[in-house]
Protein backbone atom coordinates (compact mmCIF):
# COMPACT_ATOMS: atom_id res chain seq x y z
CA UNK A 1 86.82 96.34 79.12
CA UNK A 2 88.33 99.51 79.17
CA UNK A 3 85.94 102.76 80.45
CA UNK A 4 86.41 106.50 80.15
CA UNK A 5 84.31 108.97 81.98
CA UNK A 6 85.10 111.70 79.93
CA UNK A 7 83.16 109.50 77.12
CA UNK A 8 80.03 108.59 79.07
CA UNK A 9 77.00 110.75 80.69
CA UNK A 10 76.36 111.72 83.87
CA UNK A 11 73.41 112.59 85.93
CA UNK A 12 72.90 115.67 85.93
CA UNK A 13 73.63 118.18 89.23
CA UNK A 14 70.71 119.23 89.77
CA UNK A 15 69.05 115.85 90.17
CA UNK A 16 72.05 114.19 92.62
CA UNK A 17 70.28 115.43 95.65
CA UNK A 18 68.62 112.28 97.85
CA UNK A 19 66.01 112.78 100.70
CA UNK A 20 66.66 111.32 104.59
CA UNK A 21 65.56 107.97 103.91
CA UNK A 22 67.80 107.39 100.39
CA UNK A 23 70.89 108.49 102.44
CA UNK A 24 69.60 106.38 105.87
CA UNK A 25 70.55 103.13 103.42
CA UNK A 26 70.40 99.82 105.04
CA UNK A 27 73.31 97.86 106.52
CA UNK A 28 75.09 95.07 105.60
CA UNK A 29 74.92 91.67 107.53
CA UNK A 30 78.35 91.91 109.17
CA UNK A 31 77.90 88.10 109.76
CA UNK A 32 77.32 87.45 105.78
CA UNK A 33 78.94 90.33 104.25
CA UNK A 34 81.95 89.41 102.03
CA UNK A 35 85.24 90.46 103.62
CA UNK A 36 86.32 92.54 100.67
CA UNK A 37 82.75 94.29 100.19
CA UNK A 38 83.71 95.86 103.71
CA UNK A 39 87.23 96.77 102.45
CA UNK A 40 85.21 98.49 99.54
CA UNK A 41 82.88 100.60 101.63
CA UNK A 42 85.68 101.63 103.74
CA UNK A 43 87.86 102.60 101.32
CA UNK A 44 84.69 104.46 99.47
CA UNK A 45 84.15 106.11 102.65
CA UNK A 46 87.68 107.66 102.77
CA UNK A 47 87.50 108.82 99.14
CA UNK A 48 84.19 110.96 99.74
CA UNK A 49 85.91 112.42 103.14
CA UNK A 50 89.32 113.43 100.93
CA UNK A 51 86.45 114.93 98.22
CA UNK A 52 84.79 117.27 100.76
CA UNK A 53 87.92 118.02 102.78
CA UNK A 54 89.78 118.99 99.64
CA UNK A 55 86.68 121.03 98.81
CA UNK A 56 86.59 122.90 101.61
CA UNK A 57 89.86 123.35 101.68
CA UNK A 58 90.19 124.72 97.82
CA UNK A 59 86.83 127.45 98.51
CA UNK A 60 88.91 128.82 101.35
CA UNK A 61 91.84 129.42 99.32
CA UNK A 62 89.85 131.40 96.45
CA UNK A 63 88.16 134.85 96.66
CA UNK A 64 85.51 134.01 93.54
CA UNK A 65 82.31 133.45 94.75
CA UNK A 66 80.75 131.87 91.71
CA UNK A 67 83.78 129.11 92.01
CA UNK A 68 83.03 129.24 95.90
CA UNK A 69 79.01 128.12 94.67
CA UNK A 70 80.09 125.65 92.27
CA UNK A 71 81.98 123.80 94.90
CA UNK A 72 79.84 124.10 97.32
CA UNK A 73 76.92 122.51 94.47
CA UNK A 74 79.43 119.38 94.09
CA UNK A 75 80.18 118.96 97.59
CA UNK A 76 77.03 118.75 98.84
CA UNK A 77 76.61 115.81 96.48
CA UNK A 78 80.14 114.62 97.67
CA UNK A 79 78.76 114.64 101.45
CA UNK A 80 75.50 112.54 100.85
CA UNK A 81 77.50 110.17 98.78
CA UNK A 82 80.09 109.57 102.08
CA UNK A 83 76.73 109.36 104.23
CA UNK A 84 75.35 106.93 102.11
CA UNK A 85 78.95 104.56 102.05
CA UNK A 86 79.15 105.02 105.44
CA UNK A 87 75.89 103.74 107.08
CA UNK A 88 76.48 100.86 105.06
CA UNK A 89 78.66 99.66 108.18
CA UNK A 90 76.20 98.55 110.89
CA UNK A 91 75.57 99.21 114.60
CA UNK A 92 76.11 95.95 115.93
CA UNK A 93 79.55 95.64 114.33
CA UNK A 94 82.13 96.89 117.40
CA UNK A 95 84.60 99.70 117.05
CA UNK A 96 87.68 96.36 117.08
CA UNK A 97 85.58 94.85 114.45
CA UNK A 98 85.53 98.21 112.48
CA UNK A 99 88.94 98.63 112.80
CA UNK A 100 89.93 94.78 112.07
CA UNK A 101 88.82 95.49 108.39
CA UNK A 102 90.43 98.87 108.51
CA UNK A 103 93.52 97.20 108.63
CA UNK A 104 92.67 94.43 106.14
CA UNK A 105 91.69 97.48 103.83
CA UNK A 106 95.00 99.16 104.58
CA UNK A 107 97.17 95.48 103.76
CA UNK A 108 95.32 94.37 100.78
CA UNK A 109 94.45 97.88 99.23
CA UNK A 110 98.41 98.66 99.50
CA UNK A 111 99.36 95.88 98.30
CA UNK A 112 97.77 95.94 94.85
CA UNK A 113 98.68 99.57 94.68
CA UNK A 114 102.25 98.37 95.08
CA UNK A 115 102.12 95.98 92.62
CA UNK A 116 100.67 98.39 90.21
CA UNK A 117 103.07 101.31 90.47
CA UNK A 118 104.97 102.30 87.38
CA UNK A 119 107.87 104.45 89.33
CA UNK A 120 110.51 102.25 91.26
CA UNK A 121 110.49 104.66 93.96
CA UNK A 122 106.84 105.16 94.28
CA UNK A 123 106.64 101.47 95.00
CA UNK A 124 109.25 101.74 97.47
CA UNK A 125 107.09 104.02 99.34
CA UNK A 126 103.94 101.73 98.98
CA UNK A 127 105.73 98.64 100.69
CA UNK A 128 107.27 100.54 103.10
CA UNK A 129 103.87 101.47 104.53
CA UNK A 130 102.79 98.06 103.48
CA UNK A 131 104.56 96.05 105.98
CA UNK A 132 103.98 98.77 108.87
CA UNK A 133 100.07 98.59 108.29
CA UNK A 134 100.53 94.75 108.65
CA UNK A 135 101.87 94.78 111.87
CA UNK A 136 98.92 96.55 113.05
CA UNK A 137 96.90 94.23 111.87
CA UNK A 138 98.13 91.30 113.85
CA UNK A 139 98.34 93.95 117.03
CA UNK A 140 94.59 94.94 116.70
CA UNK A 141 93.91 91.15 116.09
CA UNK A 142 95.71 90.14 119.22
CA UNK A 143 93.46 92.94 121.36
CA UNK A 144 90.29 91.22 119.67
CA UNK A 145 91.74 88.19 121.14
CA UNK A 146 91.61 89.41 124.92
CA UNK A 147 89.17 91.82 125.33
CA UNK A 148 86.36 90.14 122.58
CA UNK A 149 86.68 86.92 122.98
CA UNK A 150 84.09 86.14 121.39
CA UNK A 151 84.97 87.82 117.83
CA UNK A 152 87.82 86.15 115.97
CA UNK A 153 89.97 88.18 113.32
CA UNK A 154 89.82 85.85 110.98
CA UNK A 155 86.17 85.64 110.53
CA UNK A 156 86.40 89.41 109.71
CA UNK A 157 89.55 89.26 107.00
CA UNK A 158 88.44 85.91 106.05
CA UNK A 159 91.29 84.29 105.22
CA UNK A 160 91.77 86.35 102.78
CA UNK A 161 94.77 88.17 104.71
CA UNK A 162 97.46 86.72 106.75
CA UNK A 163 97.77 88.01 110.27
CA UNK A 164 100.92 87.37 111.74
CA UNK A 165 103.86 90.18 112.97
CA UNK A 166 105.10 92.69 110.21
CA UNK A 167 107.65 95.53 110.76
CA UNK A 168 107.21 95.81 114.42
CA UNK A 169 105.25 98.58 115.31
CA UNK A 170 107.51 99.98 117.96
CA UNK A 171 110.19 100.35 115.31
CA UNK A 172 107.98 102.25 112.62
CA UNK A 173 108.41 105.41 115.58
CA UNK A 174 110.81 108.12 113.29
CA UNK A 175 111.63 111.57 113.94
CA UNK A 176 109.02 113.09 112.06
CA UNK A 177 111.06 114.74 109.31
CA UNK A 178 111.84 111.44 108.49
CA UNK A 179 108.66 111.00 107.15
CA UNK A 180 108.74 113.37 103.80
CA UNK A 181 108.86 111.62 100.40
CA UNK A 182 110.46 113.13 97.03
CA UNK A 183 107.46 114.69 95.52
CA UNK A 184 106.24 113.36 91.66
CA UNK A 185 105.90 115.94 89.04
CA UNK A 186 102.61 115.59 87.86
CA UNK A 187 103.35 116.24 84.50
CA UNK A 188 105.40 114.07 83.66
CA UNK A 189 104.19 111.29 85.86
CA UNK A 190 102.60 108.24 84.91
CA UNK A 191 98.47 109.07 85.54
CA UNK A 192 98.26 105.41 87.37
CA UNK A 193 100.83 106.90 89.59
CA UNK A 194 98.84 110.01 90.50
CA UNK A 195 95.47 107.61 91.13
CA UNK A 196 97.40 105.51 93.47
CA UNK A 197 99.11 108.38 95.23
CA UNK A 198 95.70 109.37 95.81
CA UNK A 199 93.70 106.83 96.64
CA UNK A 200 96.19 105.72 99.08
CA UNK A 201 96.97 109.00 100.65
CA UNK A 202 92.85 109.06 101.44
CA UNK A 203 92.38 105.67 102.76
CA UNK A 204 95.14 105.92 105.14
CA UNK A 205 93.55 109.52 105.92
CA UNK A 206 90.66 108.36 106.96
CA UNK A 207 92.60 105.49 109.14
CA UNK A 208 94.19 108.63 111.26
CA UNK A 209 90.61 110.33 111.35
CA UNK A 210 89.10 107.25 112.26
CA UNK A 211 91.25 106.51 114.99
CA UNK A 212 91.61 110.09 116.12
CA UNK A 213 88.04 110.05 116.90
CA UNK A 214 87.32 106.33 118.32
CA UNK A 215 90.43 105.73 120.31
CA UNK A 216 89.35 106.81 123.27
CA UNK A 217 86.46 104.84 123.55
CA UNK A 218 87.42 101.68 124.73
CA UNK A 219 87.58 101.35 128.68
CA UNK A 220 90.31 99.19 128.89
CA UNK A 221 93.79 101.23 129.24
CA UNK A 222 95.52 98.66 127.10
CA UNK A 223 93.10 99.34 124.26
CA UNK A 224 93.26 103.01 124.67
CA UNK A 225 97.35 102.61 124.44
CA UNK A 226 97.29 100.64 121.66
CA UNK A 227 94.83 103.34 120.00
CA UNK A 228 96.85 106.22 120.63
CA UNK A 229 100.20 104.16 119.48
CA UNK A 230 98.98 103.26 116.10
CA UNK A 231 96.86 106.38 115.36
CA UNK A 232 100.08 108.40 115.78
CA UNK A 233 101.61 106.19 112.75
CA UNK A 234 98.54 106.77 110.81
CA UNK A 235 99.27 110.58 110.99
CA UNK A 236 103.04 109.49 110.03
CA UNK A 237 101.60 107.70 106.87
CA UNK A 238 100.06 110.01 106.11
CA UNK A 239 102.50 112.58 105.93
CA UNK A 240 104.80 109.67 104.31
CA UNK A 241 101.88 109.77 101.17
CA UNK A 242 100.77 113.32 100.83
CA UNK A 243 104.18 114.06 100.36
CA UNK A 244 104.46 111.96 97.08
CA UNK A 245 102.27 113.85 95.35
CA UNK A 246 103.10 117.31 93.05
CA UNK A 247 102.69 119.95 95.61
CA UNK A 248 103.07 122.48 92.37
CA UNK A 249 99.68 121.22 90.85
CA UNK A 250 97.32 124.05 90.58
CA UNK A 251 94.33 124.01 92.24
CA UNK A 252 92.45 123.00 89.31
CA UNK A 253 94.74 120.49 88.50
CA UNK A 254 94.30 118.48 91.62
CA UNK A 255 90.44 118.82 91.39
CA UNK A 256 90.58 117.12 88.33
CA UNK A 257 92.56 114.32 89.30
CA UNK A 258 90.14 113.85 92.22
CA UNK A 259 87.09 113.18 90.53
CA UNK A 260 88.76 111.36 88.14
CA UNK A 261 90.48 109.25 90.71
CA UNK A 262 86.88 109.00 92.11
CA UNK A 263 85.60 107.45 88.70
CA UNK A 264 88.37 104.98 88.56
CA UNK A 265 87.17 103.20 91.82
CA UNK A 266 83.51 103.31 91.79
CA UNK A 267 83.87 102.04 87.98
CA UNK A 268 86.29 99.26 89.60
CA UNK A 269 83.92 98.27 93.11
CA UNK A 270 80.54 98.20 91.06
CA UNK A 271 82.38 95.84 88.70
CA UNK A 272 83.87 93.37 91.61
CA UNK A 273 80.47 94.03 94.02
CA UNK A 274 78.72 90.39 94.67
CA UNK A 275 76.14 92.32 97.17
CA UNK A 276 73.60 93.62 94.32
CA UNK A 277 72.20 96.40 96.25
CA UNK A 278 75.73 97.87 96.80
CA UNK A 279 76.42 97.32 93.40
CA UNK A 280 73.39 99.76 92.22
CA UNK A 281 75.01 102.49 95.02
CA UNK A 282 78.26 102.20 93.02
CA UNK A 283 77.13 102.73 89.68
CA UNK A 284 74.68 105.35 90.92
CA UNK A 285 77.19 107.36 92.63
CA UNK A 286 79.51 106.22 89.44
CA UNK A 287 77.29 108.30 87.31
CA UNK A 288 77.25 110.97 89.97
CA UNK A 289 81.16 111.55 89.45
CA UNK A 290 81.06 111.56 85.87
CA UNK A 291 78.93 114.64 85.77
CA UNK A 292 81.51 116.08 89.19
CA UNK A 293 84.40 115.00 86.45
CA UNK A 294 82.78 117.17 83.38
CA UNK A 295 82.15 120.16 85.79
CA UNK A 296 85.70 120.08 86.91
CA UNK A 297 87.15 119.79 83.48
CA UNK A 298 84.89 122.66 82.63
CA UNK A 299 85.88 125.18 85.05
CA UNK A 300 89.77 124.61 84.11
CA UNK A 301 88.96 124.93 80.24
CA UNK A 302 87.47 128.39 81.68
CA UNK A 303 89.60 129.28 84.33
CA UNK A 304 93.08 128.14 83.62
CA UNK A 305 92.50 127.90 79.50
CA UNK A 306 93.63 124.39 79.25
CA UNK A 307 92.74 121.11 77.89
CA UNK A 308 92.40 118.46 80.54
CA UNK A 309 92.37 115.33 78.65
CA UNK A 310 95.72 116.50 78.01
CA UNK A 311 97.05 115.33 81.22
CA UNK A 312 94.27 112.36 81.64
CA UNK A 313 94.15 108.60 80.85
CA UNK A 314 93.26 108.25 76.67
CA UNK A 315 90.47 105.76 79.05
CA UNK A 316 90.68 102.85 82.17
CA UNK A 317 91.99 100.03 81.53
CA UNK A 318 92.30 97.80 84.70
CA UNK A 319 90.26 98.43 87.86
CA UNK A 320 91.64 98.46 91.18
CA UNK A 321 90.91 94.66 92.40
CA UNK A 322 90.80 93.52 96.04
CA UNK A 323 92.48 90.08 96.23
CA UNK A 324 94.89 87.58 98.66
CA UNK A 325 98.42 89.41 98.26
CA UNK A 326 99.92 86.58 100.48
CA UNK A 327 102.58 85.49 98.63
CA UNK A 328 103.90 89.31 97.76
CA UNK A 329 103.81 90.28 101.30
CA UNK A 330 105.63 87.62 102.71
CA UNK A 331 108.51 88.25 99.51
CA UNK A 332 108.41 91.88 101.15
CA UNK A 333 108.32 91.06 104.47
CA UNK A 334 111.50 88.39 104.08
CA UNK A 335 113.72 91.51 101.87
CA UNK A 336 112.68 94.59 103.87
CA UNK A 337 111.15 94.44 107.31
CA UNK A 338 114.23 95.96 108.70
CA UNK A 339 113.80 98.70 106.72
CA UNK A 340 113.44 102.42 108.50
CA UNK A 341 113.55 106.12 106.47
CA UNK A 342 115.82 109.25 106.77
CA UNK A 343 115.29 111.97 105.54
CA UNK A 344 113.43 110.86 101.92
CA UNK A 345 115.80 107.50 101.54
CA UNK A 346 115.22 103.79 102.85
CA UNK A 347 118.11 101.95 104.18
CA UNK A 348 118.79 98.93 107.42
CA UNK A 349 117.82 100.52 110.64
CA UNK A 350 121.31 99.05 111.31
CA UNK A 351 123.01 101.09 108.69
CA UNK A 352 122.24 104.25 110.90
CA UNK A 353 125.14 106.45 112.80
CA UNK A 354 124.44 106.14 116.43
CA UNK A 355 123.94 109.47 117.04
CA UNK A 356 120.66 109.47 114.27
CA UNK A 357 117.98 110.81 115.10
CA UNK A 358 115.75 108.31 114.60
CA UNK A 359 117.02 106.32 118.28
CA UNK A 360 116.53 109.97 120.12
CA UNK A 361 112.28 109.32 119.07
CA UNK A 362 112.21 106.36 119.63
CA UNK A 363 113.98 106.95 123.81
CA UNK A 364 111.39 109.74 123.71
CA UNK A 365 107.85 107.63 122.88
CA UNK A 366 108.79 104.46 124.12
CA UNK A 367 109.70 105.23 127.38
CA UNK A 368 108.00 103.61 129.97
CA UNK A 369 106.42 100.93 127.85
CA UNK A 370 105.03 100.36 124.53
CA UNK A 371 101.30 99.47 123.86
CA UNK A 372 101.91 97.62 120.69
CA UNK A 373 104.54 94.84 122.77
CA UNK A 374 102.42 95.00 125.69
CA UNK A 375 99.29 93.84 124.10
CA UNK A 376 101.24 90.73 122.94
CA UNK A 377 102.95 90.09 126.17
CA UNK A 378 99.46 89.98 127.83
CA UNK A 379 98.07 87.89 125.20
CA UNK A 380 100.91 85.28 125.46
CA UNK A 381 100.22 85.35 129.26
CA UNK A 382 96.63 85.33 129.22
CA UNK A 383 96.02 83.01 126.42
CA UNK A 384 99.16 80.40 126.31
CA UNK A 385 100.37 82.03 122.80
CA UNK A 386 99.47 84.83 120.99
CA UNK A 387 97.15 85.26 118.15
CA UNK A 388 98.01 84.60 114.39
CA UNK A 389 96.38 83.49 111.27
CA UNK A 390 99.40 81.87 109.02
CA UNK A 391 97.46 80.34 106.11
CA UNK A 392 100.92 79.74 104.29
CA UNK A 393 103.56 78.51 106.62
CA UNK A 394 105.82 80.12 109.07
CA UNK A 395 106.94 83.76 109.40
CA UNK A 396 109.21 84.36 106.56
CA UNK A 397 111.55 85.94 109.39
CA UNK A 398 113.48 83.73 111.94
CA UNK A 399 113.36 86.36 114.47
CA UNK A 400 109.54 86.72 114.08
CA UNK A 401 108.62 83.10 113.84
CA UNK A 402 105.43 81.81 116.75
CA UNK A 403 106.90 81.27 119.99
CA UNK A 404 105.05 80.70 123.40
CA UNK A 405 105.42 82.44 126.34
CA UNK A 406 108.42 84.53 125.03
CA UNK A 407 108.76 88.00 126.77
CA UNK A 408 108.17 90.69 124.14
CA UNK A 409 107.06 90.12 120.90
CA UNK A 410 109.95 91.57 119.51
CA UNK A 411 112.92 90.45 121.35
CA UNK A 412 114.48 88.73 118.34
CA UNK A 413 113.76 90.79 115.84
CA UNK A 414 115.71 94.04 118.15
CA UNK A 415 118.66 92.33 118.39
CA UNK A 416 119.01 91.59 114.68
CA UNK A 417 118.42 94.95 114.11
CA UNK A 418 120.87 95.81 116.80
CA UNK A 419 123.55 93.20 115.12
């Protein structure tokens, strides 16, 4: 059923402010909860970080104090929201488990989003990041494998999500102009477009500020490498996204599109949400946003004299879903894992000059040894094989496909590249 915001009645601001113990919510069961209510939360989480950050960021680039208090109003209702997502995850679930569904969120959430994309380029951009996020996946998954032994990916993704290699993860290292997209124009883009840009862009934000932060907290040195590998493509994604978006929108403009974009997905998780008492958190924070949405639309009306249901959805008519994208990934994975980027175009690594830039970054980083093939090498020696979950069949590419006790995970893969 379709929903607009713009239709419907929020609560009002004044009466969005919890106490201690509303915000100190209870955990889920991390033994019980549903694979995909974790994805939710997590992605949730990363919305309400984008809100405040781009809150913060917007009072300190306007001298008007009485826009500088009505920010600061919604933001504080932003924050408790985030606290509130956030302590759904519980203590007992480790910093590998964390980041295990992290990665699921970052595979399945993509996925969709790339499957729903109006703009043939825009989608290009989604499964590019697609299939790198996928390899970390199965790199994290193998670092479960030896260090918490115990813990098995595929309790945490559920089956829901294929772990096996994607684009390697050594390859995805590009000179970091490399990294900027051709930019949308807001106007005349297609508003689905804008929500994915953003919702994307802010889940694989708070990927890199995840990892920033908890990277260096694991003893083992192979953990901490793998960490500090990954988290540096997280930063590259996220440069890769932001840059999709209109960087001529006002001010205003992108406000809007933020708490709409924020209506859009807690009207889609409280409608997929089996746990009931996460449910009631989504619509309550759902009817939080629609009043954040009617402020917003009423400050440009005032400031900027324009209409912004001129540049919104007429209303929603299909919620962001998470669901198995096996089938699509592998049809990506088999067309464009050899993919890399230069400058704002995708082409074959092996269609390159020699002299690229793109093979002076990658002599830089990976010299002396890459965490990403060294976690695999030491799971193939410690464990017989490494670890994969391939629900569907074998790797959709020959130079990817399970092998034991092969040096580098890899090898193949390089010198078809190479070819």
């Amino acid at each position: 059923m379709a929903f607009n915001p713009l239709r419907e009645r929020g609560i009002p601001l004044e009466k969005q402010f919890r106490n201690w113990s509303e915000l100190n919510v209870k955990p889920y069961d991390k033994e019980t909860v549903h694979p995909y209510s974790r994805c939710r939360g997590i992605v949730m989480n990363g919305i309400e970080v984008e809100a405040v950050m781009f809150s913060h960021t917007m009072a300190r680039h306007t001298a008007d104090p009485k826009i500088k208090q009505q920010l600061a109003l919604v933001r504080r209702a932003e924050a408790q929201q985030q606290k509130a997502i956030n302590w759904l995850i519980p203590g007992d679930e480790s910093t590998l488990e964390v980041t295990i569904g992290y990665e699921q969120v970052a595979v399945d959430l993509t996925a969709w989003v790339a499957q729903h994309e109006p703009d043939a380029y825009l989608k290009q951009v989604y499964e590019f990041g697609l299939l790198e996020d996928f390899d970390h996946l199965y790199r994290y998954a193998n670092l479960m494998a030896l260090i918490e032994s115990d813990k098995k990916a595929e309790k945490i993704v559920g089956g829901l999500t294929e772990i096996m290699p994607g684009r390697p993860t050594i390859f995805e290292h590009r000179d970091p102009r490399d990294e900027i997209r051709r930019p949308m124009t807001a106007l005349a883009a297609d508003p689905q477009s804008i929500l994915n840009a953003l919702t994307v862009m802010a889940a694989e934000q708070q990927t890199m500020n995840f990892y920033m932060t908890i990277g260096n907290r694991p003893q083992e040195m192979l953990a901490r490498g793998l960490y500090a590998e990954i988290a540096e493509i997280e930063e590259q994604h996220v440069s890769h996204y932001e840059s999709i978006l209109d960087p001529t929108a006002s001010w205003l403009t992108n406000l809007v599109m933020h708490e709409y974009n924020e209506c859009w997905l807690y009207w889609s998780f409280m409608e997929q949400e089996p746990d009931k008492r996460v449910k009631a958190l989504y619509e309550l924070h759902l009817n939080m946003e629609i009043e954040h949405l009617r402020i917003a639309c009423e400050m440009m009306r005032q400031i900027e004299n324009r209409d912004p249901e001129e540049m919104l959805p007429k209303a929603l008519e299909e919620p962001l879903l998470f669901q198995e994208n096996k089938a699509y990934l592998r049809k990506v994975l088999a067309e464009q894992v050899d993919l890399t980027s230069s400058e704002s175009e995708f082409m074959p690594v092996s269609d390159l000059p020699a002299d690229h830039r793109y093979f002076d970054y990658q002599g830089v980083v990976n010299k002396g040894g890459v965490p990403s093939e060294q976690v695999i090498e030491q799971a193939r020696s410690e464990l017989g094989e490494e670890y994969r979950l391939q629900t569907e069949g074998g790797h959709p590419v020959p130079g990817l496909k399970r092998e034991k006790n092969r040096d580098g995970a890899s090898t193949e893969y390089a010198n078809r590249m190479a070819a």
